[in-house]
C-alpha atoms as a PDB file:
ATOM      1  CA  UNK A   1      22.619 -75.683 116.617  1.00  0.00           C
ATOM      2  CA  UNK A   2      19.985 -74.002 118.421  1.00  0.00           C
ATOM      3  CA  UNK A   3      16.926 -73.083 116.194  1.00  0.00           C
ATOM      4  CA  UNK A   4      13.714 -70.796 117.381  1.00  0.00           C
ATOM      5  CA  UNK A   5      10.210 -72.472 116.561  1.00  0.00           C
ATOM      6  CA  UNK A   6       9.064 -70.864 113.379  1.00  0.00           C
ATOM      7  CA  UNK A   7       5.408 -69.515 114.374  1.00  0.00           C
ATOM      8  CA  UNK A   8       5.331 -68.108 117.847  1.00  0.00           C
ATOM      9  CA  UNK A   9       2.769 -65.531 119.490  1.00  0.00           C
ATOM     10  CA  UNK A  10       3.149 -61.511 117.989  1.00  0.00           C
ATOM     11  CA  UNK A  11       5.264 -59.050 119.786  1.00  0.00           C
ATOM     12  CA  UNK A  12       3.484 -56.217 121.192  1.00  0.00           C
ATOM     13  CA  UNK A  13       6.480 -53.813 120.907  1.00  0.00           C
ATOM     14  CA  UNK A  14       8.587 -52.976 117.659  1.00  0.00           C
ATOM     15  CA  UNK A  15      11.348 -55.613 117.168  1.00  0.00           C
ATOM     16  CA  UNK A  16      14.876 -54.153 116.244  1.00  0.00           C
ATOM     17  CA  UNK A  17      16.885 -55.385 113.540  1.00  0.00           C
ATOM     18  CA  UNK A  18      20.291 -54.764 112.167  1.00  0.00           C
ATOM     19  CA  UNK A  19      21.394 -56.138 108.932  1.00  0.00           C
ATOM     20  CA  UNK A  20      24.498 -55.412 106.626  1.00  0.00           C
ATOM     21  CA  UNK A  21      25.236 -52.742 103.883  1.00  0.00           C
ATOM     22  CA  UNK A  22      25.595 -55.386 101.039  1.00  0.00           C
ATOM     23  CA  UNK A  23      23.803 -55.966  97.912  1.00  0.00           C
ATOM     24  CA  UNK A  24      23.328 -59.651  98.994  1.00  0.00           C
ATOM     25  CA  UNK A  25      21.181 -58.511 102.091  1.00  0.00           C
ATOM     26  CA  UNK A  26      18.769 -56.466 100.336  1.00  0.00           C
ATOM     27  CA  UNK A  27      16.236 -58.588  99.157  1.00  0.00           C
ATOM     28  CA  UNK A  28      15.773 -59.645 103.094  1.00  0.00           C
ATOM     29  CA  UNK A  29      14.553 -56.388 103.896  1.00  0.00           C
ATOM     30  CA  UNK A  30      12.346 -55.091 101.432  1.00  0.00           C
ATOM     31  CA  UNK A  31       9.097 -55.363 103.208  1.00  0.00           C
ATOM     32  CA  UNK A  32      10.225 -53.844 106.498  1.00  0.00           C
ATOM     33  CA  UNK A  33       9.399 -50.129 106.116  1.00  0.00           C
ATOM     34  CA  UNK A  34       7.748 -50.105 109.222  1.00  0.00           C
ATOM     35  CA  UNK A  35      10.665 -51.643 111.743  1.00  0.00           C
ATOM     36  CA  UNK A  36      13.722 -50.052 112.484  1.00  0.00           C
ATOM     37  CA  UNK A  37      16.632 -51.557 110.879  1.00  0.00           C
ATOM     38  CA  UNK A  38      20.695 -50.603 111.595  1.00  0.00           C
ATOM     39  CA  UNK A  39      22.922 -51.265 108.482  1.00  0.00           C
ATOM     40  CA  UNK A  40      26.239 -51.668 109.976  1.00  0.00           C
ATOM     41  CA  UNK A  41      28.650 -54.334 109.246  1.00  0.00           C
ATOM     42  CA  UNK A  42      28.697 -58.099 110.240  1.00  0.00           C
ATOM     43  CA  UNK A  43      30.729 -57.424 112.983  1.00  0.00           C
ATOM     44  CA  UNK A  44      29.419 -54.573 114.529  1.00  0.00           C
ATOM     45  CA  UNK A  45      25.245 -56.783 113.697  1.00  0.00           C
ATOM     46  CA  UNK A  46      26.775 -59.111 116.158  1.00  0.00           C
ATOM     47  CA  UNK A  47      28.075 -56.539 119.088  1.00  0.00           C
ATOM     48  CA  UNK A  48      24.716 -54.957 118.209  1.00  0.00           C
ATOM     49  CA  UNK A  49      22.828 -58.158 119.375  1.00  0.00           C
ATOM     50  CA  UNK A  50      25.412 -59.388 121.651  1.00  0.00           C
ATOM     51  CA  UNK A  51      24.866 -55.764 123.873  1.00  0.00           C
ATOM     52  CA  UNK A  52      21.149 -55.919 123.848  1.00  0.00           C
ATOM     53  CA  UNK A  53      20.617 -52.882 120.960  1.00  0.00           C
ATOM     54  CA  UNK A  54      18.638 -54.756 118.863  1.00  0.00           C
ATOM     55  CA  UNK A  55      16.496 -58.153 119.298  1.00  0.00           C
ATOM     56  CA  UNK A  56      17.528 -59.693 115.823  1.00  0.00           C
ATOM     57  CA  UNK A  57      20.734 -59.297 113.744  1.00  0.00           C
ATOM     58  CA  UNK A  58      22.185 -61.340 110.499  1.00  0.00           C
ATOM     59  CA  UNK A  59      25.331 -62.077 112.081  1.00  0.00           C
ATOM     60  CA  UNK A  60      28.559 -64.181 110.507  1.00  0.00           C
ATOM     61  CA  UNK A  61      27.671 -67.807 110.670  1.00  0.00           C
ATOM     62  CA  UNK A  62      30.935 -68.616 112.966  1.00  0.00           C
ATOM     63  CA  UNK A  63      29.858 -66.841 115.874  1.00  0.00           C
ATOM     64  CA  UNK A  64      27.147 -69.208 116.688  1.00  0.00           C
ATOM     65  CA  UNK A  65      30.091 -71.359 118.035  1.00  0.00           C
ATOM     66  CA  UNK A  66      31.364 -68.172 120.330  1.00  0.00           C
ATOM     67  CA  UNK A  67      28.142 -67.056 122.048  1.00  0.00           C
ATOM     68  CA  UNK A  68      24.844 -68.446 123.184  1.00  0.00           C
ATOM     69  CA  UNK A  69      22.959 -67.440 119.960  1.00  0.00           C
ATOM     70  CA  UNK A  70      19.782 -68.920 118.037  1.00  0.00           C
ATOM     71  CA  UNK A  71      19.142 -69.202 114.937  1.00  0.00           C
ATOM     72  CA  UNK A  72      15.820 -67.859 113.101  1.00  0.00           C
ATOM     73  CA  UNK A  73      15.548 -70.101 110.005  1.00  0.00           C
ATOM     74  CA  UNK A  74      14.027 -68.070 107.831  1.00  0.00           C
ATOM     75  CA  UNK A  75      16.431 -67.172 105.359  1.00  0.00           C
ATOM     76  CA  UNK A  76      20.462 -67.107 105.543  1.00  0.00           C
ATOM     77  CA  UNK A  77      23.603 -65.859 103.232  1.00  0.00           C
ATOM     78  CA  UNK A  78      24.730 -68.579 101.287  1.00  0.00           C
ATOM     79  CA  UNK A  79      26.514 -69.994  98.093  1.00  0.00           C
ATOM     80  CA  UNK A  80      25.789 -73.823  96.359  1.00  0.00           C
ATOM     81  CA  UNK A  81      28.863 -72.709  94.451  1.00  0.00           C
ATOM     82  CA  UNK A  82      30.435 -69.264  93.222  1.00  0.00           C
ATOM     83  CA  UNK A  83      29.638 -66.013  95.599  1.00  0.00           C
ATOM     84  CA  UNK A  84      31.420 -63.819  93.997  1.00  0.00           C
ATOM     85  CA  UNK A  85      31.302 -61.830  97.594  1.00  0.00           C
ATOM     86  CA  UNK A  86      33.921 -63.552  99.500  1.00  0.00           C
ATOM     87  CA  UNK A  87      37.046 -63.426  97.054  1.00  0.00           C
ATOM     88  CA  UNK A  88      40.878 -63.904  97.286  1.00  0.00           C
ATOM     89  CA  UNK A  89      42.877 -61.403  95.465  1.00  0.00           C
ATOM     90  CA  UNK A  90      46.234 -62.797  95.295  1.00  0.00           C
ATOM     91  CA  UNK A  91      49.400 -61.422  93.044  1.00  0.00           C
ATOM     92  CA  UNK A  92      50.807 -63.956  92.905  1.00  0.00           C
ATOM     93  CA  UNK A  93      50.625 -68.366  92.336  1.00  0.00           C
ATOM     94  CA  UNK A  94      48.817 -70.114  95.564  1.00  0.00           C
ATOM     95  CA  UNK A  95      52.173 -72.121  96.613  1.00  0.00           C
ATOM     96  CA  UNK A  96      53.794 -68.666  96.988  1.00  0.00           C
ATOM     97  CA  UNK A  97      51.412 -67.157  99.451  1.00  0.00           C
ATOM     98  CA  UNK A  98      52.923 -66.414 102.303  1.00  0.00           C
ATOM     99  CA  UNK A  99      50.894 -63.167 103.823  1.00  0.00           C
ATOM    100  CA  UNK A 100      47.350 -62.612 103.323  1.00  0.00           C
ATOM    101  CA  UNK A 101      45.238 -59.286 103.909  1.00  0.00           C
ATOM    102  CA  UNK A 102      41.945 -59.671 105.619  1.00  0.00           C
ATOM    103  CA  UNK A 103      38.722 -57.798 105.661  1.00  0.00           C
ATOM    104  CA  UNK A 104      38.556 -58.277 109.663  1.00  0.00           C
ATOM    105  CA  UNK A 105      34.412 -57.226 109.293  1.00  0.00           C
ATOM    106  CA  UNK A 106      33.358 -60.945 108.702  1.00  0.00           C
ATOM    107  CA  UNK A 107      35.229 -63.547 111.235  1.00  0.00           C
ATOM    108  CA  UNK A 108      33.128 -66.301 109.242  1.00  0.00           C
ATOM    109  CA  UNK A 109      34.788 -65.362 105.904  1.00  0.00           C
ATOM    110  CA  UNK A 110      38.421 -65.797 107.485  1.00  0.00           C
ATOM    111  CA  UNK A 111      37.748 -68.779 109.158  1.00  0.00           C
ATOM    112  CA  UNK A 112      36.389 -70.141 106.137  1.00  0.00           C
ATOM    113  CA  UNK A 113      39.754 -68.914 103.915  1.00  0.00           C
ATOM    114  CA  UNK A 114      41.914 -70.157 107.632  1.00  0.00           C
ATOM    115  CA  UNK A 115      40.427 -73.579 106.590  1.00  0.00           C
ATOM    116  CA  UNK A 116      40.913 -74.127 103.042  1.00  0.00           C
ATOM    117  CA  UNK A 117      44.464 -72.851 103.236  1.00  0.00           C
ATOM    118  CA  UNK A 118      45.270 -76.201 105.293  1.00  0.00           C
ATOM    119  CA  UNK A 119      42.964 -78.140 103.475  1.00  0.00           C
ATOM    120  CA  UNK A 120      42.706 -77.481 100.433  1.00  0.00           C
ATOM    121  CA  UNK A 121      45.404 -75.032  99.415  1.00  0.00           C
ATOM    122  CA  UNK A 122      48.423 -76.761 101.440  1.00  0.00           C
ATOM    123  CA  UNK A 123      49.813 -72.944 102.658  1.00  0.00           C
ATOM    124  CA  UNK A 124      49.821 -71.706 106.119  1.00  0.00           C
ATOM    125  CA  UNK A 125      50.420 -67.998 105.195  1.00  0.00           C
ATOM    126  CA  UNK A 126      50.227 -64.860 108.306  1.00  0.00           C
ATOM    127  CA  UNK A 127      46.724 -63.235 108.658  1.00  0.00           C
ATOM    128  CA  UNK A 128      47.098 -59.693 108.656  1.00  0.00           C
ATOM    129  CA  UNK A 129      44.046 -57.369 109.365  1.00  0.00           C
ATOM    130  CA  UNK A 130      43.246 -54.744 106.753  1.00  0.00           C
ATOM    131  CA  UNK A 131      41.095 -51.825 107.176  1.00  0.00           C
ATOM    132  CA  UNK A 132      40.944 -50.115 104.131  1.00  0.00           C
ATOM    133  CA  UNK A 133      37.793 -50.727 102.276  1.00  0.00           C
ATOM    134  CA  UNK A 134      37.377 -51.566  98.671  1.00  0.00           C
ATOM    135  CA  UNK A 135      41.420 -52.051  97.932  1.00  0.00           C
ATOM    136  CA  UNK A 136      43.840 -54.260  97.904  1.00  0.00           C
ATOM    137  CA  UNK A 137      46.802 -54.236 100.380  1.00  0.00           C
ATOM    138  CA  UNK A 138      50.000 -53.721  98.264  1.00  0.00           C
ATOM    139  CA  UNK A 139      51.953 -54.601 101.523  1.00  0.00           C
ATOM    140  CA  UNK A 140      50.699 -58.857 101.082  1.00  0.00           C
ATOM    141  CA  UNK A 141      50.602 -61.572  99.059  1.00  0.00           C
ATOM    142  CA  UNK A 142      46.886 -61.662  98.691  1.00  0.00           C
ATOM    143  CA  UNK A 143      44.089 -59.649 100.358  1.00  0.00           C
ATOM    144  CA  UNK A 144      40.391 -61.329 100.944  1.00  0.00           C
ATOM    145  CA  UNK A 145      37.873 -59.116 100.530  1.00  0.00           C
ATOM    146  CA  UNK A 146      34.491 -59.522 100.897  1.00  0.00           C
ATOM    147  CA  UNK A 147      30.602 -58.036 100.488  1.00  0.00           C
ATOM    148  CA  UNK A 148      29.860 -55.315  97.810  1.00  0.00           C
ATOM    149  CA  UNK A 149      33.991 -54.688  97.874  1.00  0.00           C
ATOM    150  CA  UNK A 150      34.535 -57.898  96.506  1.00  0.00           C
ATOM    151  CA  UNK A 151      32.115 -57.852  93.747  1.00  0.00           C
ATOM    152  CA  UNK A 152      33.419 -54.629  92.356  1.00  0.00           C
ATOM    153  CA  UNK A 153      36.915 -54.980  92.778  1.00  0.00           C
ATOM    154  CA  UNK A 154      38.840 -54.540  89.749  1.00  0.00           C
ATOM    155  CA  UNK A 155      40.449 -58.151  89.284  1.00  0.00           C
ATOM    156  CA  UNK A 156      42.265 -57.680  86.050  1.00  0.00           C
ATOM    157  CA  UNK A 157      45.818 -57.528  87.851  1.00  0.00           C
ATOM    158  CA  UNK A 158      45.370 -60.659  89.850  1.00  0.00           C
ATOM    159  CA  UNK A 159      44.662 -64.561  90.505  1.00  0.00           C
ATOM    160  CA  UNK A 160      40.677 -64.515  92.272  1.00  0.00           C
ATOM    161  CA  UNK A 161      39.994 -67.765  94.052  1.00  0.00           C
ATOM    162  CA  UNK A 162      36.307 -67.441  94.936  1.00  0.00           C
ATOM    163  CA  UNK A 163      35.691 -69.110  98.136  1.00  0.00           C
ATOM    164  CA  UNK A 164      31.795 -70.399  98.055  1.00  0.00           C
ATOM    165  CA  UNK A 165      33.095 -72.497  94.665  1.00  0.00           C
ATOM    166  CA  UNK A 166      36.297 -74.013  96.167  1.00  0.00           C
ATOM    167  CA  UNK A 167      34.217 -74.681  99.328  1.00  0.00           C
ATOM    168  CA  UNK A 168      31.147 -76.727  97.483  1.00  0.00           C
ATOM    169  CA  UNK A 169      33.982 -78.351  94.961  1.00  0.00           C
ATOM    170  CA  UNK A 170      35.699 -79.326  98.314  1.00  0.00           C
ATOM    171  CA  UNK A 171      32.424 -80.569 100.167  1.00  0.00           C
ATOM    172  CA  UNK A 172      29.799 -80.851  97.898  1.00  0.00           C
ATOM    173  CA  UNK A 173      27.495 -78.352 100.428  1.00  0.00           C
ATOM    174  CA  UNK A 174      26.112 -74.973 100.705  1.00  0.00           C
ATOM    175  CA  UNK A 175      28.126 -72.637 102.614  1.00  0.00           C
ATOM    176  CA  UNK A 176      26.148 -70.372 104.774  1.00  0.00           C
ATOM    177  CA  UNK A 177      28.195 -66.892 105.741  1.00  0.00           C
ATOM    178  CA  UNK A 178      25.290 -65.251 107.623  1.00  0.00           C
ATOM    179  CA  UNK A 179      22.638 -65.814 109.482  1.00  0.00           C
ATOM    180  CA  UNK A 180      19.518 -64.318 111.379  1.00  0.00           C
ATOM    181  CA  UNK A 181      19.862 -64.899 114.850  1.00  0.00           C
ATOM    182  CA  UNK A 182      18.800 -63.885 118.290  1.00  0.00           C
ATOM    183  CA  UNK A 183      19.933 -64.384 121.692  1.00  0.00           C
ATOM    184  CA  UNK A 184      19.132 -67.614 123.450  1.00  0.00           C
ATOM    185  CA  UNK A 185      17.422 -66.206 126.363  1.00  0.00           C
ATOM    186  CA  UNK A 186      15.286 -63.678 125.093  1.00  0.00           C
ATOM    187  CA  UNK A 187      14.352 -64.455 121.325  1.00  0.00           C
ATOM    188  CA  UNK A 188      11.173 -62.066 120.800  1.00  0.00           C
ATOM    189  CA  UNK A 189       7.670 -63.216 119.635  1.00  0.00           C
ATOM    190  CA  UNK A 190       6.959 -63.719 116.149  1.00  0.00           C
ATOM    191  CA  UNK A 191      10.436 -63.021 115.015  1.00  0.00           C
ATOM    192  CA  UNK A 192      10.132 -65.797 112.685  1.00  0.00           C
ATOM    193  CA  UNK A 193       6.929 -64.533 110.789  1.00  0.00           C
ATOM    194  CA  UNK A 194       8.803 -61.125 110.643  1.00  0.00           C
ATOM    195  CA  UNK A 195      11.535 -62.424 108.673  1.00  0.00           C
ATOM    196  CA  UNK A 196       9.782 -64.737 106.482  1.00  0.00           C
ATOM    197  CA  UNK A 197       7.425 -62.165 105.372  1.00  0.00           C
ATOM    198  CA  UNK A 198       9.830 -59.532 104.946  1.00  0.00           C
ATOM    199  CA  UNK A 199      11.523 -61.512 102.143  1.00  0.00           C
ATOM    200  CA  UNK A 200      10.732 -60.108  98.853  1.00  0.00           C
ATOM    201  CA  UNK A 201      12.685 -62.522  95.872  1.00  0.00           C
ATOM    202  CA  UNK A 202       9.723 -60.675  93.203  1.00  0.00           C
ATOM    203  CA  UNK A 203      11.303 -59.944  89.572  1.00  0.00           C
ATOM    204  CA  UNK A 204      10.366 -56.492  89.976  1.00  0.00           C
ATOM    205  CA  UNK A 205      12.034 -56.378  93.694  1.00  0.00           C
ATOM    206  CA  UNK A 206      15.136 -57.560  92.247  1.00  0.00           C
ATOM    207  CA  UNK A 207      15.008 -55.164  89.440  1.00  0.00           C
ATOM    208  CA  UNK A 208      14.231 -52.237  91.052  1.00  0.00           C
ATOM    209  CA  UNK A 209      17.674 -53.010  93.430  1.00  0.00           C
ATOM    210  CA  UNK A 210      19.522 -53.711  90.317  1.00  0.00           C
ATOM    211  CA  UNK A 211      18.852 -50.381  89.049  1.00  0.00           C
ATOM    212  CA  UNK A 212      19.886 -48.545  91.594  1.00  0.00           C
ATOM    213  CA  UNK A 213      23.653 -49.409  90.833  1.00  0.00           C
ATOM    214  CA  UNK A 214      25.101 -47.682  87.610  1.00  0.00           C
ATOM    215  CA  UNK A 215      24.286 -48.863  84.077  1.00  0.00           C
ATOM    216  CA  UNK A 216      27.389 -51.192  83.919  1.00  0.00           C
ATOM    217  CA  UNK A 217      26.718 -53.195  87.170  1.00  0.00           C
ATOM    218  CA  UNK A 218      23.581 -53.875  86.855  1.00  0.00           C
ATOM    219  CA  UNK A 219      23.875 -56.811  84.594  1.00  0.00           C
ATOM    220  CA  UNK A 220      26.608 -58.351  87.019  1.00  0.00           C
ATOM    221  CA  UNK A 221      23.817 -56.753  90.457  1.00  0.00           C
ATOM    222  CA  UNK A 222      21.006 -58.807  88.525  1.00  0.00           C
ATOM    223  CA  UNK A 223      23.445 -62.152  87.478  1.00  0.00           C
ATOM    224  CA  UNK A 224      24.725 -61.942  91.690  1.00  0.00           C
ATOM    225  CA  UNK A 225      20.939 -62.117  93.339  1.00  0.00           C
ATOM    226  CA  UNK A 226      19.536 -64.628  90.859  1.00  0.00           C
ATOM    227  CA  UNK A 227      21.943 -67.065  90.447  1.00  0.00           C
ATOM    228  CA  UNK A 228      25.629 -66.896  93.041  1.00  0.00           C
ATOM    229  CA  UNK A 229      23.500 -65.800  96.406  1.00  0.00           C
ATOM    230  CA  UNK A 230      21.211 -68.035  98.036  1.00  0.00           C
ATOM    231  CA  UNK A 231      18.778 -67.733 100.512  1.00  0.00           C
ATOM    232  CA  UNK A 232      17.247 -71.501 101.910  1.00  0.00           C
ATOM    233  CA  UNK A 233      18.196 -72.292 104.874  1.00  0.00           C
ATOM    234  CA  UNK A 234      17.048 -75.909 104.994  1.00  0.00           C
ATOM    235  CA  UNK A 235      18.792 -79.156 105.785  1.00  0.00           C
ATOM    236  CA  UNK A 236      22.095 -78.642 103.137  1.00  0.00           C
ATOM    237  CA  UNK A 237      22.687 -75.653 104.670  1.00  0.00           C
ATOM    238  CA  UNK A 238      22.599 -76.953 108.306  1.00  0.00           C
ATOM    239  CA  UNK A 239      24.694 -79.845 106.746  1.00  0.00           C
ATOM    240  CA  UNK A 240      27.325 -77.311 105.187  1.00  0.00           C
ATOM    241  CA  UNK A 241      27.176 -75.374 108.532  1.00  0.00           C
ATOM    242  CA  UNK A 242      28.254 -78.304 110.368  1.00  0.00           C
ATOM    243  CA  UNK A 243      30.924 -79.745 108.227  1.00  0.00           C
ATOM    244  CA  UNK A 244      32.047 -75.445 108.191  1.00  0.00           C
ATOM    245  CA  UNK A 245      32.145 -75.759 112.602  1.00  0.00           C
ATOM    246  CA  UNK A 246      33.486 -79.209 112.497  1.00  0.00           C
ATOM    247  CA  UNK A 247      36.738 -78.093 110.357  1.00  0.00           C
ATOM    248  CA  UNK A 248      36.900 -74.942 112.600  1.00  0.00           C
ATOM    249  CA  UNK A 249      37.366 -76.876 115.616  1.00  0.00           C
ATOM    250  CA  UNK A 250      39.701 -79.327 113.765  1.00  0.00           C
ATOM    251  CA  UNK A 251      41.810 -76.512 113.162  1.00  0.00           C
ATOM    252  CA  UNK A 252      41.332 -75.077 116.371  1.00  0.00           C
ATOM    253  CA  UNK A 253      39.646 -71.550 114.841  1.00  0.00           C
ATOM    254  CA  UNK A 254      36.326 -72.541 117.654  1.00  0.00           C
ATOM    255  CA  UNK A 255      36.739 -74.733 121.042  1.00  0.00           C
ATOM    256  CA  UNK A 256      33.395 -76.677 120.554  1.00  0.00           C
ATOM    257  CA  UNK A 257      30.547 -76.664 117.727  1.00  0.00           C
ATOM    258  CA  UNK A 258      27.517 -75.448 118.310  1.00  0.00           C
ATOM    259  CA  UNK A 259      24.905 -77.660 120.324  1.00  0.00           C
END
């Protein structure tokens, strides 16, 4: 996949960014005060970038195979093992899955779920979208939900397959969900030193977010940035994202990977 060089001369204008909502984002963004940032969700970061309204968006890893994209490697969205972001809610056993509920904002989350129901699960249940934020579809077998709805979600009524874990106990790799990423033709300058110096991982950073949620999340807010999300994007990652794009075009969820 396509990759902009890491140092490259400074923009003269203001770049602009959009990023997502979610908890997992935050500590990308810390040290940007001073550039304009849209927090809409993954879906929407993409047609953001993809119609020219900002330079940069983190956009869901999958669409890298869909649209002449590049990727800034400063940072990603990714899990070496439980997320506890991208979960399957299901009522009932896995072998009796036969419709499943989907958060339609993130197309990398349901390919990623489209993939380890052949390959892992052995089902080949109906997609159905699902709009309704931070709930379960009564209507289905199982809903996926994903982000800060995810985390939240009261699971006490249901079977939760968490889909970072099943995918590193599958492939032994990272799986990246997001990704910073510009557009081929017109990546601006010094996007790269932007990003990396916007990152803020700082114990009192993290705090400071974790605090912000009520009294009992913010054990579970502090347990989520420091030890399910991660944020290399080095050469696991790009293996994981390639073994990810090589399954989606097995299964015929992309035409081609990514050059």
């Amino acid at each position: 996949m396509k990759t902009i060089a890491k140092h490259t001369p400074t923009q003269s204008r203001t770049i602009r960014l959009a990023s997502v909502p979610f908890l997992n984002a935050k500590l990308l963004t810390t040290r940007l005060d001073r550039i304009p940032i849209q927090y809409i969700n993954p879906k929407d970061c993409l047609k953001a970038l993809l119609l020219d309204q900002v330079d940069c968006a983190l956009i869901p890893s999958i669409n890298l195979a869909y649209y002449p994209l590049a990727v800034i490697p400063s940072s990603c969205i990714a899990s070496q093992g439980y997320i506890g972001s991208v979960l399957l809610f299901s009522q009932c056993d896995l072998p009796y899955i036969h419709t499943i509920a989907v958060d339609n904002r993130s197309t990398t989350s349901i390919a990623l779920l489209k993939i380890l129901c052949q390959e892992v699960f052995h089902i080949d249940p109906l997609f159905i979208p699902f709009d309704h934020k931070n709930s379960i579809d009564p209507n289905t077998d199982a809903t996926l939900l994903i982000g800060d709805d995810a985390l939240w979600m009261d699971s006490s009524n249901f079977q939760v397959f968490d889909l970072g874990h099943i995918w590193q106990e599958w492939i032994h790799l990272p799986f990246v969900y997001a990704v910073w990423a510009v557009n081929q033709t017109h990546s601006p300058a010094g996007i790269y030193d932007i990003l990396e110096k916007s990152k803020n991982f700082e114990k009192d950073t993290v705090d400071q977010i974790c605090q912000a949620y009520p009294d009992n999340q913010q054990e579970k807010a502090l347990y989520y940035l420091t030890q399910q999300v991660s944020y290399d994007f080095g050469g696991r990652q790009i293996q994981g994202l390639t073994a990810f794009f090589e399954y989606a075009k097995k299964h015929q969820i992309i035409e081609c990977k990514p050059e």
